[in-house]
C-alpha atoms as a PDB file:
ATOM      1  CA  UNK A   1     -19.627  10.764 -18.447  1.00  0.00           C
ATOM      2  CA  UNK A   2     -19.294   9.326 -14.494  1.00  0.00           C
ATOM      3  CA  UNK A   3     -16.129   9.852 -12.650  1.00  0.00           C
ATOM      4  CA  UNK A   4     -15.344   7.706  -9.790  1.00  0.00           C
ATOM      5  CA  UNK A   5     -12.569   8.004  -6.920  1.00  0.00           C
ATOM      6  CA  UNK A   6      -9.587   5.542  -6.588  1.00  0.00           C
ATOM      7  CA  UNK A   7      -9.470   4.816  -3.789  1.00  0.00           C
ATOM      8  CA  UNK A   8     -12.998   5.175  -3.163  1.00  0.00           C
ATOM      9  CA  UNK A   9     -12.437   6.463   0.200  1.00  0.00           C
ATOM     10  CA  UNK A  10      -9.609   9.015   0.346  1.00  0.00           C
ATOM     11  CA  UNK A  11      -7.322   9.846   3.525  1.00  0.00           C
ATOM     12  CA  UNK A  12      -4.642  12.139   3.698  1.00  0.00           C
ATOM     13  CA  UNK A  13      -0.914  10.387   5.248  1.00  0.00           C
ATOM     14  CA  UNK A  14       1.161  11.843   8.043  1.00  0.00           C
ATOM     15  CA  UNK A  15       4.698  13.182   6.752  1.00  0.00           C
ATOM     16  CA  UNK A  16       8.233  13.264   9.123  1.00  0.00           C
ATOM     17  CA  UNK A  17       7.657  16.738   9.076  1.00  0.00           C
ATOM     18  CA  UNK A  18       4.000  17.085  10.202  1.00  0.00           C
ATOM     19  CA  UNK A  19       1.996  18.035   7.474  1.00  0.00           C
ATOM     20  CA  UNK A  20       0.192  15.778   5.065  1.00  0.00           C
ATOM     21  CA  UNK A  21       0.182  14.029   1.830  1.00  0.00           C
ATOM     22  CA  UNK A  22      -3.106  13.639  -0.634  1.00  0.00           C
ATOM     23  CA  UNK A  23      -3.407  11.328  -3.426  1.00  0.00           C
ATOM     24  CA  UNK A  24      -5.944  10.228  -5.707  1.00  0.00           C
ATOM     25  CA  UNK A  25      -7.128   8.953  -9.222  1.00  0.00           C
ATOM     26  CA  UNK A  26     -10.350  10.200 -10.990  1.00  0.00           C
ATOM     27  CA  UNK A  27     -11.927   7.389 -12.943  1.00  0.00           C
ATOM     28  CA  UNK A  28     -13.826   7.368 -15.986  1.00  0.00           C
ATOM     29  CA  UNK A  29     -16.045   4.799 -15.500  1.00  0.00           C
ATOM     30  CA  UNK A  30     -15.903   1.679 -18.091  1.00  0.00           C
ATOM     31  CA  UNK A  31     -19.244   1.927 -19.114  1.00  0.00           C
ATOM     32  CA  UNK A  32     -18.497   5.593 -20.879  1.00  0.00           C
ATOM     33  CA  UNK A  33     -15.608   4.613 -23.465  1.00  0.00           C
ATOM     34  CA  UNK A  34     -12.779   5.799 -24.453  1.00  0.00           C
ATOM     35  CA  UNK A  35     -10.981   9.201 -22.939  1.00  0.00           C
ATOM     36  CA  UNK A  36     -10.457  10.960 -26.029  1.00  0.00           C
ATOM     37  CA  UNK A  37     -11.621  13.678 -25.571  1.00  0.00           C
ATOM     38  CA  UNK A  38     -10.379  15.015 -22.051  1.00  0.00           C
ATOM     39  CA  UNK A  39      -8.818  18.119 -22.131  1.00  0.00           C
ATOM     40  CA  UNK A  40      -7.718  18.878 -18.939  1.00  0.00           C
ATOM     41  CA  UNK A  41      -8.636  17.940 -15.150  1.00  0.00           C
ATOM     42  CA  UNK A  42      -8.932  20.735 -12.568  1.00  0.00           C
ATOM     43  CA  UNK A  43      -9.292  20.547  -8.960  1.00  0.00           C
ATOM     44  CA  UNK A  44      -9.067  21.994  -5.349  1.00  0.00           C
ATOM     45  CA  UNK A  45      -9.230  20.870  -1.650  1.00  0.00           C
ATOM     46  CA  UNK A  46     -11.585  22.928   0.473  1.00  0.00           C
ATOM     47  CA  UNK A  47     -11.356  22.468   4.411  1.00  0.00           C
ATOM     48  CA  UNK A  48     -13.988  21.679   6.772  1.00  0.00           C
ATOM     49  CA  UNK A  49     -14.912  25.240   6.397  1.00  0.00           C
ATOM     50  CA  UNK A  50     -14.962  25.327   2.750  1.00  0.00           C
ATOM     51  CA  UNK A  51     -12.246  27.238   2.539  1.00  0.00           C
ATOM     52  CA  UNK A  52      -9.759  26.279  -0.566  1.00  0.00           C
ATOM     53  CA  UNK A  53      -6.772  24.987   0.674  1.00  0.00           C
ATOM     54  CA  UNK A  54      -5.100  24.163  -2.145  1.00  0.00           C
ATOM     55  CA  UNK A  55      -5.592  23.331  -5.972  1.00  0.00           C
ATOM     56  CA  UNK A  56      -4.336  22.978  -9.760  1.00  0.00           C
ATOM     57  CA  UNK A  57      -4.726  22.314 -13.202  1.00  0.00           C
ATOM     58  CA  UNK A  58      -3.462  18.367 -14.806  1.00  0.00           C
ATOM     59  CA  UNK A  59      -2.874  18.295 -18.435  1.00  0.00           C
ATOM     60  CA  UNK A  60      -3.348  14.599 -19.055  1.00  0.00           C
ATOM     61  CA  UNK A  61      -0.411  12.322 -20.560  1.00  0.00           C
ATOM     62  CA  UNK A  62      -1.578  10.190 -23.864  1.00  0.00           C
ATOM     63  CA  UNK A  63      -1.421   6.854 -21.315  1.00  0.00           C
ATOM     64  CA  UNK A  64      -3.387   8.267 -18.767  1.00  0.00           C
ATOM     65  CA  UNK A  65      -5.790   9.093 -21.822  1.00  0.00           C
ATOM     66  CA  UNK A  66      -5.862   6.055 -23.104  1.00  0.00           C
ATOM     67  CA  UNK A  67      -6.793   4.541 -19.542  1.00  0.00           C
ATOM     68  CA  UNK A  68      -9.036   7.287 -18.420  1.00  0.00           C
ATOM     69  CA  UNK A  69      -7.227   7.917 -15.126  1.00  0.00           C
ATOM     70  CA  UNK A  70      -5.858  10.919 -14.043  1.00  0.00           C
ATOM     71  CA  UNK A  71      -4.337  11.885 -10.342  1.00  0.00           C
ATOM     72  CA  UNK A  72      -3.931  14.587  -8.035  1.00  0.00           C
ATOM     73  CA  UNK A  73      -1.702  15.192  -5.862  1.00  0.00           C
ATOM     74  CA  UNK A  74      -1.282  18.003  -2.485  1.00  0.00           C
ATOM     75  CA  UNK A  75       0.695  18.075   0.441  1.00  0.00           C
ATOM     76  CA  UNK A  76      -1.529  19.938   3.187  1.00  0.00           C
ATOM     77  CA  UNK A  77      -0.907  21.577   6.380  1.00  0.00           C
ATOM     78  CA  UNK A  78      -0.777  19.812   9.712  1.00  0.00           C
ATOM     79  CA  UNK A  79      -3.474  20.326  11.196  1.00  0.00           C
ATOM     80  CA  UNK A  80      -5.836  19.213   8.646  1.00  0.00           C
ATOM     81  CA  UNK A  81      -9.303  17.565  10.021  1.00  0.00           C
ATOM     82  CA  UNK A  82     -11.136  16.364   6.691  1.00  0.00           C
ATOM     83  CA  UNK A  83     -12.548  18.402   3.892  1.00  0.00           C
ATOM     84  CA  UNK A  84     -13.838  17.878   0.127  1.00  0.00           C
ATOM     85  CA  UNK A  85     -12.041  17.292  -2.833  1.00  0.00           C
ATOM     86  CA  UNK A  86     -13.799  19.034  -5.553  1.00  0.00           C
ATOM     87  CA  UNK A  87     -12.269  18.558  -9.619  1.00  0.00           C
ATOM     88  CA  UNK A  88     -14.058  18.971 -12.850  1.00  0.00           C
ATOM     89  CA  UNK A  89     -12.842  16.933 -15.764  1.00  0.00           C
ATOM     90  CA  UNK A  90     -13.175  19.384 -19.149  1.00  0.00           C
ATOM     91  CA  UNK A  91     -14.154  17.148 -22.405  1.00  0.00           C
ATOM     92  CA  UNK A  92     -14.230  19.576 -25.292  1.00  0.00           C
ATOM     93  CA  UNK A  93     -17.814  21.958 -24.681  1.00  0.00           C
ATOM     94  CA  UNK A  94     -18.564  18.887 -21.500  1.00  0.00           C
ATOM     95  CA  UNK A  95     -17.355  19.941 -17.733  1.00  0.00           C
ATOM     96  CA  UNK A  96     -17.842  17.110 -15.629  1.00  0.00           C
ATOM     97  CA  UNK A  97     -17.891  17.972 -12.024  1.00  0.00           C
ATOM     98  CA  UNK A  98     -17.359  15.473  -8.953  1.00  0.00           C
ATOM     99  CA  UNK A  99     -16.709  16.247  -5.337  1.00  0.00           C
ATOM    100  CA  UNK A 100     -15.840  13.480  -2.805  1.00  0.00           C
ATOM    101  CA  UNK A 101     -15.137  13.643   1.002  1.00  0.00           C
ATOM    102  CA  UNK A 102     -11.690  13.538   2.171  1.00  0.00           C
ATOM    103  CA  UNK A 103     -12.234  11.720   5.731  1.00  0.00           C
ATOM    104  CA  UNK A 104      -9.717  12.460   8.787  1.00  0.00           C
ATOM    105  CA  UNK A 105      -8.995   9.051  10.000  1.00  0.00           C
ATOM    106  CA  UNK A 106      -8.347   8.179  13.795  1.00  0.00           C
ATOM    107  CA  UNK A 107      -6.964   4.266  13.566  1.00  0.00           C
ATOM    108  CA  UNK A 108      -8.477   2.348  16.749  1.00  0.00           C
ATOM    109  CA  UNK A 109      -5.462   1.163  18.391  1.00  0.00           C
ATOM    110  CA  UNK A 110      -1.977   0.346  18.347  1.00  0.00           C
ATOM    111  CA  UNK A 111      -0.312  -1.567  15.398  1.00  0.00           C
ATOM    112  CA  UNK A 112       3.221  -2.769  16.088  1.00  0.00           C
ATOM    113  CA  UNK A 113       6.041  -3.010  12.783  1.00  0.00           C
ATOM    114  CA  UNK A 114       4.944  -7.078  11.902  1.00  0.00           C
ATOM    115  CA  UNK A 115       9.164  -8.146  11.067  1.00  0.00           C
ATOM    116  CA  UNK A 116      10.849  -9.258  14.054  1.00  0.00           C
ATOM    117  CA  UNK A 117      14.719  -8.197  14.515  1.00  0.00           C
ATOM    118  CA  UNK A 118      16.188  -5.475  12.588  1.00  0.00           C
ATOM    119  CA  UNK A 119      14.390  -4.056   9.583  1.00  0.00           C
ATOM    120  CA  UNK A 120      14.826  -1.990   6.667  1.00  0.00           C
ATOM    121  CA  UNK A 121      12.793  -0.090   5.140  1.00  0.00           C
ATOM    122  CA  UNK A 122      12.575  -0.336   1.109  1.00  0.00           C
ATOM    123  CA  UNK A 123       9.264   1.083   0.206  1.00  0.00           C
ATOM    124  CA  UNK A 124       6.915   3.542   1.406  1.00  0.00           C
ATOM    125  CA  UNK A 125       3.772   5.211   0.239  1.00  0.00           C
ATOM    126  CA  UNK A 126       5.118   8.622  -0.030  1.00  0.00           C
ATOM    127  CA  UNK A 127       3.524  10.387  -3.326  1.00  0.00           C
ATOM    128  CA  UNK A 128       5.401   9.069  -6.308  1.00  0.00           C
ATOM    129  CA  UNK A 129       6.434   5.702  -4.687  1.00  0.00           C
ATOM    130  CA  UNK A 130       5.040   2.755  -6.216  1.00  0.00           C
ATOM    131  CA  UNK A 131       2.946   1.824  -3.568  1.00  0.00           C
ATOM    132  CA  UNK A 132       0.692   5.082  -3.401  1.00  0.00           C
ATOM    133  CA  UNK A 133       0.864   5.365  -7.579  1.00  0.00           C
ATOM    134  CA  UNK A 134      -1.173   1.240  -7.362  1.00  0.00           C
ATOM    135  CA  UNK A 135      -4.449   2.034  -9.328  1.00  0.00           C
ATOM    136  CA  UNK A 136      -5.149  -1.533 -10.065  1.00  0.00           C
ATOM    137  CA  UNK A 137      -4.525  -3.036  -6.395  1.00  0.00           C
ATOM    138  CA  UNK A 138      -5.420   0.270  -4.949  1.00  0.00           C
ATOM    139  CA  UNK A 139      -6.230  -1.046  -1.227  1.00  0.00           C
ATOM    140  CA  UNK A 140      -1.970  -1.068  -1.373  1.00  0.00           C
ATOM    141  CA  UNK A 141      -1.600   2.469  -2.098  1.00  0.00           C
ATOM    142  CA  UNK A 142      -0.642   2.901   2.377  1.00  0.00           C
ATOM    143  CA  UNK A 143       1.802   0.164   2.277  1.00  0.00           C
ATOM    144  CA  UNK A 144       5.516  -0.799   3.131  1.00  0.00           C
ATOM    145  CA  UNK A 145       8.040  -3.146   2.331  1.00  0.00           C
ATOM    146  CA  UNK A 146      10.186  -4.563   4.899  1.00  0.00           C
ATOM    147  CA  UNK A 147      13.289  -6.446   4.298  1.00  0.00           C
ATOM    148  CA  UNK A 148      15.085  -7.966   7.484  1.00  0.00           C
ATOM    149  CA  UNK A 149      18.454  -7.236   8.087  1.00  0.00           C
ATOM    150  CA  UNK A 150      21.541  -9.663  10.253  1.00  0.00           C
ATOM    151  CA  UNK A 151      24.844 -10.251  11.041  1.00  0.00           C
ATOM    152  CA  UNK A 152      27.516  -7.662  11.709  1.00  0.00           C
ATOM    153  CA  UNK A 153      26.589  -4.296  10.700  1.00  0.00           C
ATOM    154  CA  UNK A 154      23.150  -5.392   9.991  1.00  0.00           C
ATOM    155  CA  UNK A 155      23.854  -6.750   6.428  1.00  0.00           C
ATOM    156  CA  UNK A 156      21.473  -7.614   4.003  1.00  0.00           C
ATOM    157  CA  UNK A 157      23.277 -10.895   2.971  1.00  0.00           C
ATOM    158  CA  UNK A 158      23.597 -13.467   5.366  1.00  0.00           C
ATOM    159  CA  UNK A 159      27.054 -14.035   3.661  1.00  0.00           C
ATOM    160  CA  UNK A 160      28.757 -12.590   0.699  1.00  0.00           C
ATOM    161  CA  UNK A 161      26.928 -12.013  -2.085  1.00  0.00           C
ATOM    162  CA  UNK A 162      27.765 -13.548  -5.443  1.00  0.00           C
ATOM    163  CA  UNK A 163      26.557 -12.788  -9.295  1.00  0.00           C
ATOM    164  CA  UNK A 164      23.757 -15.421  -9.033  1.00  0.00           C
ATOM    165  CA  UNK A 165      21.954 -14.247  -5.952  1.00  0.00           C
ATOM    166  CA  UNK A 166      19.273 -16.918  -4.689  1.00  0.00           C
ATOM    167  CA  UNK A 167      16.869 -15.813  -1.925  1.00  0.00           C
ATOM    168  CA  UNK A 168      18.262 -17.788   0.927  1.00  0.00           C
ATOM    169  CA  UNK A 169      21.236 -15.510   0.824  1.00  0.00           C
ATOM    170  CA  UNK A 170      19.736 -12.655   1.823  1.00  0.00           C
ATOM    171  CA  UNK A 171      19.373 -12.206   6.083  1.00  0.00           C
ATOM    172  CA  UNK A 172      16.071 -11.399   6.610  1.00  0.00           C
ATOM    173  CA  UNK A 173      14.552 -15.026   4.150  1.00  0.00           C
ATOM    174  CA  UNK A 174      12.922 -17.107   6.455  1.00  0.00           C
ATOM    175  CA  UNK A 175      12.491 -14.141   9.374  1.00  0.00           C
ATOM    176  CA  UNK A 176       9.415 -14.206  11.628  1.00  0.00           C
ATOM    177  CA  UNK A 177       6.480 -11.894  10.381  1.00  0.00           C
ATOM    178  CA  UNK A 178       4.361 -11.472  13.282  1.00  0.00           C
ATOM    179  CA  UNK A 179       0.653 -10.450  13.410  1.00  0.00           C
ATOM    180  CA  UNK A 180       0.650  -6.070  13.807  1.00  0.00           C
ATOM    181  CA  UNK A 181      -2.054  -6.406  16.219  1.00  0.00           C
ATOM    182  CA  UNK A 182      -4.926  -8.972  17.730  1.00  0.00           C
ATOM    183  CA  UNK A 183      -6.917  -9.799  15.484  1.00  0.00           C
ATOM    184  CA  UNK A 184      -8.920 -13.075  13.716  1.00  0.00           C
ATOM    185  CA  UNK A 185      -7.478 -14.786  10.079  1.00  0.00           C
ATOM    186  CA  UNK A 186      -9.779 -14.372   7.365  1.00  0.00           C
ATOM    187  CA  UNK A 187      -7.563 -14.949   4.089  1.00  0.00           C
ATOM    188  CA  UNK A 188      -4.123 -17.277   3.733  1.00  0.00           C
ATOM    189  CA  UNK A 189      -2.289 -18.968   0.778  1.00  0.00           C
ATOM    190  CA  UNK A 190       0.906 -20.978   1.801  1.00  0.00           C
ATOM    191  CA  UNK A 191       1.495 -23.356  -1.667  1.00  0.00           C
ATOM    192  CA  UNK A 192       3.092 -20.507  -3.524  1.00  0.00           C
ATOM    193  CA  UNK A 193       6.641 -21.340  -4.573  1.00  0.00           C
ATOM    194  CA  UNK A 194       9.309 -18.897  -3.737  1.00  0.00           C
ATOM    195  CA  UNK A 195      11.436 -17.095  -6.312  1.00  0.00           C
ATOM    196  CA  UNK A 196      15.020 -18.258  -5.995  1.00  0.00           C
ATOM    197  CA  UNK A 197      16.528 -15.750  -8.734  1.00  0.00           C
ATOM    198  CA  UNK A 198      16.467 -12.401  -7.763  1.00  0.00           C
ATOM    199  CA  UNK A 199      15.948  -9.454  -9.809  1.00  0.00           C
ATOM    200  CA  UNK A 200      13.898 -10.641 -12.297  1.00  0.00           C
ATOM    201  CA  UNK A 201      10.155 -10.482 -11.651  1.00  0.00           C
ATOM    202  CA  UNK A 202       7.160 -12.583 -13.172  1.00  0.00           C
ATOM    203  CA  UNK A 203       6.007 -12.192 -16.419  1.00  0.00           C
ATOM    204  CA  UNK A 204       3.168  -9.280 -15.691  1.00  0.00           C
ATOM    205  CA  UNK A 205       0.744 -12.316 -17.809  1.00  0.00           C
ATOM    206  CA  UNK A 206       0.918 -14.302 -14.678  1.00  0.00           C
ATOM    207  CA  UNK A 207      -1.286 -12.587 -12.798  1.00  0.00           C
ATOM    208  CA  UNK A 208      -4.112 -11.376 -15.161  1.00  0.00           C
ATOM    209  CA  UNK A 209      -6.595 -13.806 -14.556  1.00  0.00           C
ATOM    210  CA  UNK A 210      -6.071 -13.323 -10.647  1.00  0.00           C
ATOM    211  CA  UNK A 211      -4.147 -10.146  -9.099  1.00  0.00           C
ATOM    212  CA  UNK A 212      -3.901 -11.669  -6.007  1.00  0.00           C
ATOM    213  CA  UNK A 213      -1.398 -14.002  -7.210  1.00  0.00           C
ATOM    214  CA  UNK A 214       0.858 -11.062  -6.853  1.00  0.00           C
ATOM    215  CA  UNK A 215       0.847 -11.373  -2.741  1.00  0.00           C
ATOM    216  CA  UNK A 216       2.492 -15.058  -3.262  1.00  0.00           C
ATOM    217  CA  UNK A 217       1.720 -16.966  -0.251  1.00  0.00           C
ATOM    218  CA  UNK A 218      -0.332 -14.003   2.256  1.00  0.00           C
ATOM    219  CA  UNK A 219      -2.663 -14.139   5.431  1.00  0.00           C
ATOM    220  CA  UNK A 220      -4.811 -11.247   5.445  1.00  0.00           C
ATOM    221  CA  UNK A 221      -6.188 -10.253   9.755  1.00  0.00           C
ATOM    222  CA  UNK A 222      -9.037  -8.764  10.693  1.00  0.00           C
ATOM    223  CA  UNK A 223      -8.758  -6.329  13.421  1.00  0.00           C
ATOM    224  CA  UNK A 224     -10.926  -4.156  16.003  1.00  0.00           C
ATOM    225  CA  UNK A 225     -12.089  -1.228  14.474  1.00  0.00           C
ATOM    226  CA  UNK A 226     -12.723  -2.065  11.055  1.00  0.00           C
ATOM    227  CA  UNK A 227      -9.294  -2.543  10.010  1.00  0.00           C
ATOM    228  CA  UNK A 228      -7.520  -5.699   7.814  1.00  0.00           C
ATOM    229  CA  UNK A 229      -4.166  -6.164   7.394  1.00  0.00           C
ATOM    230  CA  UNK A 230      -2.170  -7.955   4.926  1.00  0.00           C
ATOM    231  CA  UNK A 231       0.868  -9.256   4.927  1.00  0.00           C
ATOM    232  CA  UNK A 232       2.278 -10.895   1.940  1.00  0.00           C
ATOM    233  CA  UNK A 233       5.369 -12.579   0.219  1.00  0.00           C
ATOM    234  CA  UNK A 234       5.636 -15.027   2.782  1.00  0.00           C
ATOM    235  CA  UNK A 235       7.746 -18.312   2.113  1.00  0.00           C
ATOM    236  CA  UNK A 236       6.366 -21.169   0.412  1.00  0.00           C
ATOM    237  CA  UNK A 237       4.848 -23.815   3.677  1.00  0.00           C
ATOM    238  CA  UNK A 238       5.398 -21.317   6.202  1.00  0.00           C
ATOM    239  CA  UNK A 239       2.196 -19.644   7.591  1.00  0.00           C
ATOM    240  CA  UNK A 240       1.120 -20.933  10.963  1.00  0.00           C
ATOM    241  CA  UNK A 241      -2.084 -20.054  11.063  1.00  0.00           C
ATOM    242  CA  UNK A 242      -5.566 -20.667   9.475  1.00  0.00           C
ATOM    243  CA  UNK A 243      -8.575 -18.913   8.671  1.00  0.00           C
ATOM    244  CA  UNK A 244     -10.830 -18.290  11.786  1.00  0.00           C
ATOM    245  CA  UNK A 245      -7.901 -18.677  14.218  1.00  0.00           C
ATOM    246  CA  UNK A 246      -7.762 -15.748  16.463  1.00  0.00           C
ATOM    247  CA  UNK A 247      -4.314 -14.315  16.863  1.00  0.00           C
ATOM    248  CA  UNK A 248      -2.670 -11.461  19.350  1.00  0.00           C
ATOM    249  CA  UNK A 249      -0.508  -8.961  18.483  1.00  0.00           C
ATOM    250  CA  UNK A 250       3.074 -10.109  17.809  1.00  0.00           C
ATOM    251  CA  UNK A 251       1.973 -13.957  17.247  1.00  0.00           C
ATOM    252  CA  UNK A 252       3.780 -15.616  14.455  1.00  0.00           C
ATOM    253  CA  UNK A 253       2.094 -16.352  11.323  1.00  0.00           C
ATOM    254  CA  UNK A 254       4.324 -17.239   8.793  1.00  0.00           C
ATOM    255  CA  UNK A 255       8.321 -16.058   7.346  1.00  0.00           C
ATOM    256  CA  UNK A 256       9.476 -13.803   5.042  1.00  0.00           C
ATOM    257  CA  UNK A 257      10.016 -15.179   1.614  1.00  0.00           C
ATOM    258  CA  UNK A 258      10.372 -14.197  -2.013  1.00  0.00           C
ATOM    259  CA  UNK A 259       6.494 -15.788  -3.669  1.00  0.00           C
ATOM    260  CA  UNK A 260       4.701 -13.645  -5.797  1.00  0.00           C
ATOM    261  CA  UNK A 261       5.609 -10.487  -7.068  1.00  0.00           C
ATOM    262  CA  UNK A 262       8.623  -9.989  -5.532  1.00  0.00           C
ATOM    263  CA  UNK A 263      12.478  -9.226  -6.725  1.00  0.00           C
ATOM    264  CA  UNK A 264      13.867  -9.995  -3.853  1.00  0.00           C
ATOM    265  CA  UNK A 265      12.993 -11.723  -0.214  1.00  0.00           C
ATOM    266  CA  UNK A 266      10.845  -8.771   1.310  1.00  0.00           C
ATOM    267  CA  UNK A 267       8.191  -8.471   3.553  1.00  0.00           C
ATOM    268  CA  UNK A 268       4.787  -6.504   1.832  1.00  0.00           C
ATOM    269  CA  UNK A 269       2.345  -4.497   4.616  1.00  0.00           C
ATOM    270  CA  UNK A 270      -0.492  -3.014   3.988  1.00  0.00           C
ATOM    271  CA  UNK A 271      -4.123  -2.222   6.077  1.00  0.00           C
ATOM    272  CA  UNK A 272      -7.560  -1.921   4.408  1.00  0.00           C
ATOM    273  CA  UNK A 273     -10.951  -1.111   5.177  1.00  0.00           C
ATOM    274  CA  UNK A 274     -12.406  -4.646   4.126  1.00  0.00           C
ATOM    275  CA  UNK A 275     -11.132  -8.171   3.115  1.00  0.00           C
ATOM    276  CA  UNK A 276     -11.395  -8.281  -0.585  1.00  0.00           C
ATOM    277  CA  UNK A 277      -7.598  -6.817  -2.005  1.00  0.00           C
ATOM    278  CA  UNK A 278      -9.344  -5.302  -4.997  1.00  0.00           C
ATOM    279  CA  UNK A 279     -12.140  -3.446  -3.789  1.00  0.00           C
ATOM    280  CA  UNK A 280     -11.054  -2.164  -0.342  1.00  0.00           C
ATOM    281  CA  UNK A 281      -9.898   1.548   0.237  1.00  0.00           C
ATOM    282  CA  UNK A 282      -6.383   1.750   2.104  1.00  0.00           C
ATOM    283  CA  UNK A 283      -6.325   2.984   5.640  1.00  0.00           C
ATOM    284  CA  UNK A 284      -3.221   5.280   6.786  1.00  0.00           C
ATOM    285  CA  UNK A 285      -2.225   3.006   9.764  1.00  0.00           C
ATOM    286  CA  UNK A 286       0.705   4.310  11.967  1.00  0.00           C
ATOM    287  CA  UNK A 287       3.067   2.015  14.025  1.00  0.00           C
ATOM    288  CA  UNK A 288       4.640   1.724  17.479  1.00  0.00           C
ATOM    289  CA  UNK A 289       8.169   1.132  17.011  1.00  0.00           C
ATOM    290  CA  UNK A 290      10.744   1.062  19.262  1.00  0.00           C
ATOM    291  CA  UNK A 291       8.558   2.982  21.758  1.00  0.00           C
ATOM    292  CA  UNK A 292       7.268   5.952  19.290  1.00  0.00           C
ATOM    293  CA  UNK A 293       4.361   6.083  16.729  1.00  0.00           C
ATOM    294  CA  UNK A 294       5.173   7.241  13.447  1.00  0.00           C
ATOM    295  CA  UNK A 295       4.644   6.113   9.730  1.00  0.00           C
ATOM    296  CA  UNK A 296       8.417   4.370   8.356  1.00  0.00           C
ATOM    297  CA  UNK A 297      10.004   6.101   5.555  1.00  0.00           C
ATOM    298  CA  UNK A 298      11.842   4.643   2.728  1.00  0.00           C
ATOM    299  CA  UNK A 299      15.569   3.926   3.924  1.00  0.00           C
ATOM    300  CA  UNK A 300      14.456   4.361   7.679  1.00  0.00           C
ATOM    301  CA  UNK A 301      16.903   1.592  10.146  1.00  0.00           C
ATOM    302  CA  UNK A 302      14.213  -0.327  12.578  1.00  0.00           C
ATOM    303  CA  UNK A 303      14.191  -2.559  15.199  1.00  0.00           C
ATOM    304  CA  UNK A 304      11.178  -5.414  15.556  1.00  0.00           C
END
């Protein structure tokens, strides 16, 4: 039996309160069948020292069985600086050992919040969200959702809602998403159509034969430093730019729409360590807002 890390590079994330959060899946690989038999996973996280920081035992659920996937989670102090992650996945009389490095990651520069105006945020990567629990899009499991915010009071509808919401009711549809930092296009789609119902996402069938149908219309950057960024959901026709175009931090490249999969007109962030969605590891990318670096919460107020 092989085991394999998703991601396949791990990072811890910064919390509000200065420590750190770890997550990660432990793979059986395809090749090895079925899970069946898996017992039990356990694991630790040893520091640079190789002293055990913190560990436990996961009793798998019958779905994460049946897909051979089973996470870990730790929050961890702040001054962590990198260590191992060492678990052993126990198959009736097998043990199945695997240790992996878990890298302390320095980002190369500044990246601003990519929504102009004021911004809400409706999705973080904080353990348990649905960003940092992606195991099939996995370069995601960093990422945000923005929506943009307007009128009095900073509303979410640019007028009253009704029953039937459409996206063009909503404030932030049609905002300026601007690139986070300087960088060069390597990826766009702009043909996408928007969703104009809201709260009722695509079929999950429509994108099987290509996940990246889920970004809707997208323009992926490649920055200094071996970072890409991707910013997704963008409305149908709207991207400005094309691939090879260099771009500075805070150009426009497209507006926020409702394409892909999407309930509702949002903005979807995310940085990577490489251009392909599916195979990249996520980085842990913090951002200068309103003159202060942190990583955005869910429910945090911002200004672009």
């Amino acid at each position: 039996m092989h085991l394999q890390a998703i991601p396949p590079r791990l990072f811890t994330s910064a919390l509000p309160t200065g420590g750190r959060e770890f997550f990660c899946y432990l793979q059986i690989s395809a090749e090895d069948g079925p899970a069946a038999p898996v017992e039990r996973l356990t694991w630790e996280i040893r520091d640079g020292d190789g002293r055990a920081i913190v560990g436990g035992t996961h009793w798998p659920s019958e779905a994460e069985l049946a897909a051979g996937r089973f996470p870990s989670a730790a929050s961890l102090p702040p001054d962590w600086q990198g260590g191992t992650f060492q678990a052993c996945l126990h198959a009736g009389a097998d043990s199945v050992p695997f240790t992996a490095a878990i890298e302390h990651y320095v980002q190369p520069g500044p990246f601003r919040l990519p929504l102009t105006g004021p911004v809400l945020v409706v999705g973080g990567h904080r353990i348990g969200e649905v960003h940092r629990l992606a195991g099939r899009i996995f370069s995601q499991q960093f990422g945000w959702d923005f929506i943009g915010l307007g009128g009095p009071g900073w509303s979410v509808f640019a007028a009253p809602p009704s029953e039937a919401l459409r996206a063009q009711d909503f404030a932030g549809f049609g905002r300026e998403v601007v690139a986070p930092a300087d960088g060069t296009v390597v990826r766009a789609a702009d043909d996408r159509p928007d969703l104009v119902a809201i709260g009722q996402l695509p079929a999950p069938e429509t994108f099987l034969a290509d996940l990246t149908l889920a970004l809707g219309n997208y323009v992926v950057i490649a920055h200094a430093g071996g970072v890409w960024s991707v910013l997704a959901h963008l409305q149908q026709g709207s991207v400005q730019v094309q691939v090879g175009q260099a771009l500075e931090a805070g150009q426009i490249v497209g507006r926020l729409g409702n394409s892909g999969n999407s309930s509702g007109p949002h903005l979807h962030f995310h940085c990577m360590d490489g251009p392909d969605l599916l195979t990249a590891s996520p980085l842990p990318i913090a951002l200068d807002v309103e003159g202060e670096t942190s990583v955005p919460q869910a429910g945090q107020l911002l200004e672009g």
